[in-house]
PDB file of N, CA and C in Angstrom:
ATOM      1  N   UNK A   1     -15.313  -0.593   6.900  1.00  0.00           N
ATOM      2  CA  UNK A   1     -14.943  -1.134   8.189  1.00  0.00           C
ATOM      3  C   UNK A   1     -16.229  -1.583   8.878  1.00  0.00           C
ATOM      4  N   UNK A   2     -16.290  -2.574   9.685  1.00  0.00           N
ATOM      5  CA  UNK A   2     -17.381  -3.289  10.000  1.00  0.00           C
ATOM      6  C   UNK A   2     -17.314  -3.664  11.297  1.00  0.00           C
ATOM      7  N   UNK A   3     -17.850  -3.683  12.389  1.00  0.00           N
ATOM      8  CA  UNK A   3     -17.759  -4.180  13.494  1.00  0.00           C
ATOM      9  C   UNK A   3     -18.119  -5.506  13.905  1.00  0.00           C
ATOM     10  N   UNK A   4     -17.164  -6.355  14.808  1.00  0.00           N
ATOM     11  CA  UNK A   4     -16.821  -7.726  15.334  1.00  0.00           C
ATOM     12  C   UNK A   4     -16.923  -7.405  16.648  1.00  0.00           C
ATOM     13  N   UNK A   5     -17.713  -7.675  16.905  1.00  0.00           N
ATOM     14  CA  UNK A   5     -17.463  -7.601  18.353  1.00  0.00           C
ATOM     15  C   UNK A   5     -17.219  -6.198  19.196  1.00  0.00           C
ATOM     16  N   UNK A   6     -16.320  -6.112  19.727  1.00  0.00           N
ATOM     17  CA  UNK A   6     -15.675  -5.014  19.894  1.00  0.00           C
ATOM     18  C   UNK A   6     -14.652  -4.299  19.561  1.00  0.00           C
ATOM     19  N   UNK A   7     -14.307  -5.042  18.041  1.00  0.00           N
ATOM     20  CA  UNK A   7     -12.877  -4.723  17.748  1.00  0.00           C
ATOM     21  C   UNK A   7     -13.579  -4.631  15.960  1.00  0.00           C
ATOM     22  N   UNK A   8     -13.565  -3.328  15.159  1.00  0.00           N
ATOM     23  CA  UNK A   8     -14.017  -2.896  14.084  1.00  0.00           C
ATOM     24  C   UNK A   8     -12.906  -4.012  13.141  1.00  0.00           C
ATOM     25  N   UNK A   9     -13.201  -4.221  11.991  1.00  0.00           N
ATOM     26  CA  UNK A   9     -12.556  -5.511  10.726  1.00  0.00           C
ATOM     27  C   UNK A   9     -12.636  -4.608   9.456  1.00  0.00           C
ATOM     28  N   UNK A  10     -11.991  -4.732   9.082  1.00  0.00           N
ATOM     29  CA  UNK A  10     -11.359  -4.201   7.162  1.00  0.00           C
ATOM     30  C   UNK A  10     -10.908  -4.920   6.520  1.00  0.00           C
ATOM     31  N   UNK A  11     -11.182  -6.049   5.841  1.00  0.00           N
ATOM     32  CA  UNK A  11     -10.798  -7.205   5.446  1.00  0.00           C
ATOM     33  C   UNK A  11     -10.271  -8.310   6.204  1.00  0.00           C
ATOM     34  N   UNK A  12      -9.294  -8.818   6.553  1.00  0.00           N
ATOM     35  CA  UNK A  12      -8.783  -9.441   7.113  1.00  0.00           C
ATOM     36  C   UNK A  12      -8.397  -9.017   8.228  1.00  0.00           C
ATOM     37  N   UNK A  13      -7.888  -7.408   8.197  1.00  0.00           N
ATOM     38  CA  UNK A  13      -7.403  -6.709   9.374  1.00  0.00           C
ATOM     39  C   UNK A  13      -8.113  -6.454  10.874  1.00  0.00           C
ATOM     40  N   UNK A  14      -8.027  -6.435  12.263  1.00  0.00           N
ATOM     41  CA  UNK A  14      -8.601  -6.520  13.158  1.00  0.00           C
ATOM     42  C   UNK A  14      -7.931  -4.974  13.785  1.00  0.00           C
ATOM     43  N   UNK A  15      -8.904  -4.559  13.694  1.00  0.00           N
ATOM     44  CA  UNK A  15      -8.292  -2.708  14.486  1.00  0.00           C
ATOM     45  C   UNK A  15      -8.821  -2.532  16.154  1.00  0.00           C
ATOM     46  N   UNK A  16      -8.314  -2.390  17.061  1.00  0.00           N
ATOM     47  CA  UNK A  16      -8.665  -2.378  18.224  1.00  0.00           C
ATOM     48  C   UNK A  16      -7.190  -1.079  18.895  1.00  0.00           C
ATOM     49  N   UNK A  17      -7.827  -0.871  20.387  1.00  0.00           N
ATOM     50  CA  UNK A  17      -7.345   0.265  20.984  1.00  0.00           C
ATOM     51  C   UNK A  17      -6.784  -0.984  22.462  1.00  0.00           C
ATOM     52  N   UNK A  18      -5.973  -0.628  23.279  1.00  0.00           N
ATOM     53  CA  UNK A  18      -5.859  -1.040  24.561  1.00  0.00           C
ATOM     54  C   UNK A  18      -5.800   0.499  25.804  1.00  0.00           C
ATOM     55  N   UNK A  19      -6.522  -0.086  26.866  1.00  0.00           N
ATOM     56  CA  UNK A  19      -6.914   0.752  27.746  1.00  0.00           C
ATOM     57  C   UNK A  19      -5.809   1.245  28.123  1.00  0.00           C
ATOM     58  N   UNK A  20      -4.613   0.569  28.505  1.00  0.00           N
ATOM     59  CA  UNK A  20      -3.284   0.908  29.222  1.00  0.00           C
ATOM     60  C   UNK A  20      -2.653   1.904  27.956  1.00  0.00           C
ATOM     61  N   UNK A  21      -3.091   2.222  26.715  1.00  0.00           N
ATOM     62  CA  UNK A  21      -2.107   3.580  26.091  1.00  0.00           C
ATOM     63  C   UNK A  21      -3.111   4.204  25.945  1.00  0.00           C
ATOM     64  N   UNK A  22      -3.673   4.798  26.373  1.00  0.00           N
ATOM     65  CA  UNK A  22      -4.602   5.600  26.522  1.00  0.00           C
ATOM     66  C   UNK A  22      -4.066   7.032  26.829  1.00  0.00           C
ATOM     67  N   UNK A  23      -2.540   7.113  27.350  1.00  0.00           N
ATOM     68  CA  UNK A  23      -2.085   8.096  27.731  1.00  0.00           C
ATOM     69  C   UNK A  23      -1.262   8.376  26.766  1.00  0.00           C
ATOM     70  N   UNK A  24      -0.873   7.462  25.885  1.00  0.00           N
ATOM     71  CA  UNK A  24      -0.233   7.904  24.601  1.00  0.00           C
ATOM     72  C   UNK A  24      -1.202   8.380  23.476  1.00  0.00           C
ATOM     73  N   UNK A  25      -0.281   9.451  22.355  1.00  0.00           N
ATOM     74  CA  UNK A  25      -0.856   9.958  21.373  1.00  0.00           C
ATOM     75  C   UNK A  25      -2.160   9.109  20.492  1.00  0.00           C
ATOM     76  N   UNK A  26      -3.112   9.617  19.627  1.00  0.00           N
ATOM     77  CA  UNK A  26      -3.839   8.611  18.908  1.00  0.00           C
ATOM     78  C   UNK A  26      -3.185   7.579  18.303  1.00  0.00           C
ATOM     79  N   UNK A  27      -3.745   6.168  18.649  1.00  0.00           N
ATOM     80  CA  UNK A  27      -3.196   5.246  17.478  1.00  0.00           C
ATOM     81  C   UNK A  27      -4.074   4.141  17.314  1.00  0.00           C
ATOM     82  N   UNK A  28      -4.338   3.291  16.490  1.00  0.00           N
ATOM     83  CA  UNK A  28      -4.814   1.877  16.439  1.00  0.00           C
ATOM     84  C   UNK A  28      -3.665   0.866  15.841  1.00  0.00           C
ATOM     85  N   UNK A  29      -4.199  -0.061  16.723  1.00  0.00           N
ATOM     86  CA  UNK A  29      -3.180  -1.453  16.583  1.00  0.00           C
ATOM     87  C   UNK A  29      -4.156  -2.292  15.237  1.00  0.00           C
ATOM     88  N   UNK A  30      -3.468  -2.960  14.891  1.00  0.00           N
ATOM     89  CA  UNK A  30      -4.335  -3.866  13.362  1.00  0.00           C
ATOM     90  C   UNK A  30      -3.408  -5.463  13.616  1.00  0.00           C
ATOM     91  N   UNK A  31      -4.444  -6.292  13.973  1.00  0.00           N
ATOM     92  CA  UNK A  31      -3.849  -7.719  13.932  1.00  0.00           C
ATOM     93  C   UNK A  31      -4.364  -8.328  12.248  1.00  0.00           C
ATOM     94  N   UNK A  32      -3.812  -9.293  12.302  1.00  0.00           N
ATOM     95  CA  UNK A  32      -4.503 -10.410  11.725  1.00  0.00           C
ATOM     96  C   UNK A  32      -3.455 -11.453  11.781  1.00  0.00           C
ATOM     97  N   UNK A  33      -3.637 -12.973  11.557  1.00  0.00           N
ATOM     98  CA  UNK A  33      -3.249 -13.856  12.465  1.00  0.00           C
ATOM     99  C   UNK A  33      -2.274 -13.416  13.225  1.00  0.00           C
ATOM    100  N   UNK A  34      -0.975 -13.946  13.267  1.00  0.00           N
ATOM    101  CA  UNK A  34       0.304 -13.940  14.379  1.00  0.00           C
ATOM    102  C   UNK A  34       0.932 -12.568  13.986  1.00  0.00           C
ATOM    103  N   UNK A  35       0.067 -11.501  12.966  1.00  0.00           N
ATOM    104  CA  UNK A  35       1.101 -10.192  12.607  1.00  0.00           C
ATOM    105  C   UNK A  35       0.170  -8.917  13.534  1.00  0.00           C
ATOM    106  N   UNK A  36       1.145  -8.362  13.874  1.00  0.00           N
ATOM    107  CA  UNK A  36       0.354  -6.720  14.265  1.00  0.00           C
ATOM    108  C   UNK A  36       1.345  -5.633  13.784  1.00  0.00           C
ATOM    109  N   UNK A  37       0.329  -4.104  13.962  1.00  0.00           N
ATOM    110  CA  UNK A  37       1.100  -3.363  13.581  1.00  0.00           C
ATOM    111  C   UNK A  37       0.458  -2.031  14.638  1.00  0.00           C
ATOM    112  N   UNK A  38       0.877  -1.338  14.648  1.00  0.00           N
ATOM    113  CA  UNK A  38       0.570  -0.013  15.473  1.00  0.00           C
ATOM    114  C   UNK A  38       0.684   1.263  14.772  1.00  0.00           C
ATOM    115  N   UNK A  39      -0.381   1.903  14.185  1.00  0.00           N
ATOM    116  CA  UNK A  39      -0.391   3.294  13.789  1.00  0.00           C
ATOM    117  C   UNK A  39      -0.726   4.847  14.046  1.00  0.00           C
ATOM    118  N   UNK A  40      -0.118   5.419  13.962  1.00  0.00           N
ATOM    119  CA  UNK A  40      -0.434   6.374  14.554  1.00  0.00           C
ATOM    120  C   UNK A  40      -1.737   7.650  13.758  1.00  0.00           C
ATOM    121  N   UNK A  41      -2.806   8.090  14.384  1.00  0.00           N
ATOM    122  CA  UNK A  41      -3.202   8.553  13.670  1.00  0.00           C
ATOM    123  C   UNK A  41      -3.616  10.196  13.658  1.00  0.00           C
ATOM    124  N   UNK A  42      -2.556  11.118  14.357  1.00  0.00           N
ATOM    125  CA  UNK A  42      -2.135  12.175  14.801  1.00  0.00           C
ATOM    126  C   UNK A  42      -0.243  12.511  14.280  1.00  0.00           C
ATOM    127  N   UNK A  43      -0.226  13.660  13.577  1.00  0.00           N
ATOM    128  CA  UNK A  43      -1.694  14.563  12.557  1.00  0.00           C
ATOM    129  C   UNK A  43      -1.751  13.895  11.385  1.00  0.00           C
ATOM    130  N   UNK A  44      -0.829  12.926  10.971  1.00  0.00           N
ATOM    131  CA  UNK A  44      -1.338  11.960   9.609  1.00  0.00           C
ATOM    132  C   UNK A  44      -0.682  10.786  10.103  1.00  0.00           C
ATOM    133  N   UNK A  45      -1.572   9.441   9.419  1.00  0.00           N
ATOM    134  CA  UNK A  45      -1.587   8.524   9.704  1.00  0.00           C
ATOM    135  C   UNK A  45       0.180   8.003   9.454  1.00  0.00           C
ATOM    136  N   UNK A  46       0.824   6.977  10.303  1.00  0.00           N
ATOM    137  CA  UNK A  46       1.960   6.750  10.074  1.00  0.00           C
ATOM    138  C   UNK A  46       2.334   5.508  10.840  1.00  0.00           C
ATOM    139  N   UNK A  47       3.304   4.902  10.674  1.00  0.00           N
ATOM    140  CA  UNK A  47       3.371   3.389  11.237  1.00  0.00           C
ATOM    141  C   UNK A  47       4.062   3.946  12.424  1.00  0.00           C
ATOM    142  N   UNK A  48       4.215   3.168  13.526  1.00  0.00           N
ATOM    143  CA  UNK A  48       4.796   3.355  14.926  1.00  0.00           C
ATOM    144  C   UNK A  48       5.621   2.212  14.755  1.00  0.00           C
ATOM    145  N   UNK A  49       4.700   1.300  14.455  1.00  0.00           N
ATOM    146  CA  UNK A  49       5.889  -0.378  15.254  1.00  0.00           C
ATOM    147  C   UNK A  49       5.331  -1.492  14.031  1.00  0.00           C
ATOM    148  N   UNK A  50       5.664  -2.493  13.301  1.00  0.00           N
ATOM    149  CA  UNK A  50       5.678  -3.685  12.897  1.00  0.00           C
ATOM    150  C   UNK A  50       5.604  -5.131  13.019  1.00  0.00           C
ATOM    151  N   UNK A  51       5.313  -5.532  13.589  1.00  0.00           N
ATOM    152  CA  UNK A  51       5.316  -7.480  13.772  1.00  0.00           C
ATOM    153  C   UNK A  51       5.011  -8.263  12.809  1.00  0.00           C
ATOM    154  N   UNK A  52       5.927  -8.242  12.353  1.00  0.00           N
ATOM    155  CA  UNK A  52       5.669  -9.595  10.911  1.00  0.00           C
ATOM    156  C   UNK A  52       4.898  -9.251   9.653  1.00  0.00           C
ATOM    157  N   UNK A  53       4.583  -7.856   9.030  1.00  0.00           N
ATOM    158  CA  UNK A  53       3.608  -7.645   7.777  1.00  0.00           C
ATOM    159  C   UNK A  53       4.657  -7.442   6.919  1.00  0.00           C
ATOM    160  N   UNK A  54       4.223  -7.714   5.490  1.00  0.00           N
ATOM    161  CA  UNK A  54       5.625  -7.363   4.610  1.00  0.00           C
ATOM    162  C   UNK A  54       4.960  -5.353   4.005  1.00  0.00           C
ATOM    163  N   UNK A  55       5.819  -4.970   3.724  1.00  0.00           N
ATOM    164  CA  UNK A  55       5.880  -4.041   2.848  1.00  0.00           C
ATOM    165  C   UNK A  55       4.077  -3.801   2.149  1.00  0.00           C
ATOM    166  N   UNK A  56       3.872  -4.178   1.746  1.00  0.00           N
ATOM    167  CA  UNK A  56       2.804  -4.256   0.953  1.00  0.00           C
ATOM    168  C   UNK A  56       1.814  -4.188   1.633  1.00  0.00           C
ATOM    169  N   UNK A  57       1.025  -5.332   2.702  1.00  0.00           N
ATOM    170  CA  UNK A  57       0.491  -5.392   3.615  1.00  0.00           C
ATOM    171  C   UNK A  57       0.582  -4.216   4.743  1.00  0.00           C
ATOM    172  N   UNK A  58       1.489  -3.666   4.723  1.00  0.00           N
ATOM    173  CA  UNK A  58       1.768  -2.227   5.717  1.00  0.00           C
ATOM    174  C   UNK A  58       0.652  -1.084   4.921  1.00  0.00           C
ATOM    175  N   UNK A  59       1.095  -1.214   3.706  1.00  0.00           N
ATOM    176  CA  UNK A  59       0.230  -0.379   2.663  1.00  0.00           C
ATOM    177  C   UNK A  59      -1.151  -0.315   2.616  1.00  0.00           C
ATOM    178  N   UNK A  60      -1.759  -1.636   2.294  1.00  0.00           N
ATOM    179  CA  UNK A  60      -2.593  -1.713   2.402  1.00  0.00           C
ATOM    180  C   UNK A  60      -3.416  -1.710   3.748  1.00  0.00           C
ATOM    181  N   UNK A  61      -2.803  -1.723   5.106  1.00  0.00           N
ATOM    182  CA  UNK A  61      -3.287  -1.549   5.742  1.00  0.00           C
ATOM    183  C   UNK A  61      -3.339  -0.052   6.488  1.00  0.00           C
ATOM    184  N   UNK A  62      -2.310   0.524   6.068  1.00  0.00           N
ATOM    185  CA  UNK A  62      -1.951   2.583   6.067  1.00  0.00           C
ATOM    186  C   UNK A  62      -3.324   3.040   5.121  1.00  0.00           C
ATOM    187  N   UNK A  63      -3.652   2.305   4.184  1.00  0.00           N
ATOM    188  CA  UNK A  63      -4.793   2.740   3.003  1.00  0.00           C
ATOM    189  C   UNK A  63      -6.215   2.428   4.127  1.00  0.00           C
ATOM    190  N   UNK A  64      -6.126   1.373   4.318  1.00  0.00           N
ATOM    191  CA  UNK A  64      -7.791   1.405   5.324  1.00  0.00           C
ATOM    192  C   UNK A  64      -7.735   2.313   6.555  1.00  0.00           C
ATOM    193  N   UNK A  65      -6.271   2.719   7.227  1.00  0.00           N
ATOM    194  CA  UNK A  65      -6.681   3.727   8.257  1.00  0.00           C
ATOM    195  C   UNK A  65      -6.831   4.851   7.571  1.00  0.00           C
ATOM    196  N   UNK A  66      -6.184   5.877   6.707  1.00  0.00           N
ATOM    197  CA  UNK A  66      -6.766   6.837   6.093  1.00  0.00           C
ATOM    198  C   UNK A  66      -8.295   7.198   5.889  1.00  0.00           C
ATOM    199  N   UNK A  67      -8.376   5.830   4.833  1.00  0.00           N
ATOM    200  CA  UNK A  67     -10.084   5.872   4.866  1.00  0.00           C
ATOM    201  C   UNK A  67     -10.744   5.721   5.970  1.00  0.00           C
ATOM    202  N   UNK A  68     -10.577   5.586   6.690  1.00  0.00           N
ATOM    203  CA  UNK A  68     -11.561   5.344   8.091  1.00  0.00           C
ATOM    204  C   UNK A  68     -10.928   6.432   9.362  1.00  0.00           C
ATOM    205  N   UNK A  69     -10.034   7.007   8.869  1.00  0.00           N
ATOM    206  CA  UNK A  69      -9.261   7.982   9.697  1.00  0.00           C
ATOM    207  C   UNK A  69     -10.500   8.667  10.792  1.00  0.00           C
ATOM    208  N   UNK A  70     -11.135   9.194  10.701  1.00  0.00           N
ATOM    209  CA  UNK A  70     -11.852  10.157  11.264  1.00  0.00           C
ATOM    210  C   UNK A  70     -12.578   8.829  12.245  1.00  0.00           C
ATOM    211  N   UNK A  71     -13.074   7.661  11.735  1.00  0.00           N
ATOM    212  CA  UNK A  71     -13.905   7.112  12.982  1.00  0.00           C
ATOM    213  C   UNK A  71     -12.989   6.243  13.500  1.00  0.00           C
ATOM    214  N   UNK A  72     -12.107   6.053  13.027  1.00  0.00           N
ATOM    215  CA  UNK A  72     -10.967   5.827  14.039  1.00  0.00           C
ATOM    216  C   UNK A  72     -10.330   6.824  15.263  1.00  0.00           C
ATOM    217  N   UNK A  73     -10.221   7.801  14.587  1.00  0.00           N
ATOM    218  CA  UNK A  73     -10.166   8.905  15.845  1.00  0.00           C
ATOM    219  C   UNK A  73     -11.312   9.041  16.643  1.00  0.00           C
ATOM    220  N   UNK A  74     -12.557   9.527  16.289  1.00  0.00           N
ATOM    221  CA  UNK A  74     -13.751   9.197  16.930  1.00  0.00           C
ATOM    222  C   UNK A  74     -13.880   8.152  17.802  1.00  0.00           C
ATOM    223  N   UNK A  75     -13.342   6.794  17.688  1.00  0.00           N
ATOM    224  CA  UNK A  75     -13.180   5.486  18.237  1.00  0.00           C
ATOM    225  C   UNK A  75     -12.654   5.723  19.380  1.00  0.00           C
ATOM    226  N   UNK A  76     -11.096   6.310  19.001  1.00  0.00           N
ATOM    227  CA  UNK A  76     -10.348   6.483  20.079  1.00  0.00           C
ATOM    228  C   UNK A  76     -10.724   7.116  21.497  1.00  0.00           C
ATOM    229  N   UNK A  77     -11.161   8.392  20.549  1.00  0.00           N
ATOM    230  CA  UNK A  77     -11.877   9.534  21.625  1.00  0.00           C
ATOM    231  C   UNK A  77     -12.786   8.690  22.327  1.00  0.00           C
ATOM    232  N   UNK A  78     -14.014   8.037  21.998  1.00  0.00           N
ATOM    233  CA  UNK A  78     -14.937   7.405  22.804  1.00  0.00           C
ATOM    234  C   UNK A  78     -14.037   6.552  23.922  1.00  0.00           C
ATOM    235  N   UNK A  79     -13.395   5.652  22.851  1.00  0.00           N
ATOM    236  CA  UNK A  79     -13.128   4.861  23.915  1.00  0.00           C
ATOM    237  C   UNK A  79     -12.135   5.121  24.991  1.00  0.00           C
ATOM    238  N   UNK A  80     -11.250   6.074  24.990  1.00  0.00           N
ATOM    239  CA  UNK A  80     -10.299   6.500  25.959  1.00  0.00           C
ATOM    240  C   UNK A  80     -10.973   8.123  27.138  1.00  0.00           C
ATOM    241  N   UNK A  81     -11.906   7.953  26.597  1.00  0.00           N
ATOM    242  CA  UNK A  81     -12.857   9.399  27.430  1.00  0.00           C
ATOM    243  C   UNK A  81     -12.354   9.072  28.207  1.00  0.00           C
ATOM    244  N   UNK A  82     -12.941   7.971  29.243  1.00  0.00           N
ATOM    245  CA  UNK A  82     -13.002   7.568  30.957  1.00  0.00           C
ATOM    246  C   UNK A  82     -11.617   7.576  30.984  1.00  0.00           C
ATOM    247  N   UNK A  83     -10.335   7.470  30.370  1.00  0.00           N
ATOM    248  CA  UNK A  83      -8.944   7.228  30.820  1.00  0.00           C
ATOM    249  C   UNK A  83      -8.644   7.941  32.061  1.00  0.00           C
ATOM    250  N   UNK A  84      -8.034   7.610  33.374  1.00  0.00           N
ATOM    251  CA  UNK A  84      -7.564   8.314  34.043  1.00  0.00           C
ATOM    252  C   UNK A  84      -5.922   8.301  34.634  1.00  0.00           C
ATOM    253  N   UNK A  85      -5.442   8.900  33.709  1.00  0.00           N
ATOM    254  CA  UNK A  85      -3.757   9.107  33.687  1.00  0.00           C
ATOM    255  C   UNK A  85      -2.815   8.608  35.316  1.00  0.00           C
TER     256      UNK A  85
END
């Protein structure tokens, strides 16, 4: 996983957090073009929601949050510290 900006990349995939769920459980969202997906990554990684990936692509993108599980949580944590509910 590699950082863009402010939003970490895994191939094609774009992983980013939004400030407004900050009050919800861990998760990262994963774009790439017009598809997203939302995962959860508390206590094992698992899909929440879908927009347009097939089957496969879900997979492979459940496989890069695993592997990166921990600085994805780490991510989260940083970036939702300041949250104020």
């Amino acid at each position: 996983m590699r950082d863009d900006a402010d939003h970490p990349r895994a191939g094609p995939y774009r992983f980013y957090f939004y400030s407004h769920d900050c009050g919800e459980p861990r998760h990262a969202h994963a774009d790439r073009e017009k598809r997203s997906a939302k995962f959860w990554l508390d206590p094992d990684p698992s899909l929440a929601a879908n927009h347009g990936y097939s089957r496969r692509e879900l997979r492979d993108i459940e496989r890069v949050v695993r592997e990166n599980l921990e600085l994805l949580r780490n991510e989260w944590d940083e970036f939702c510290s300041g949250y104020v509910g």
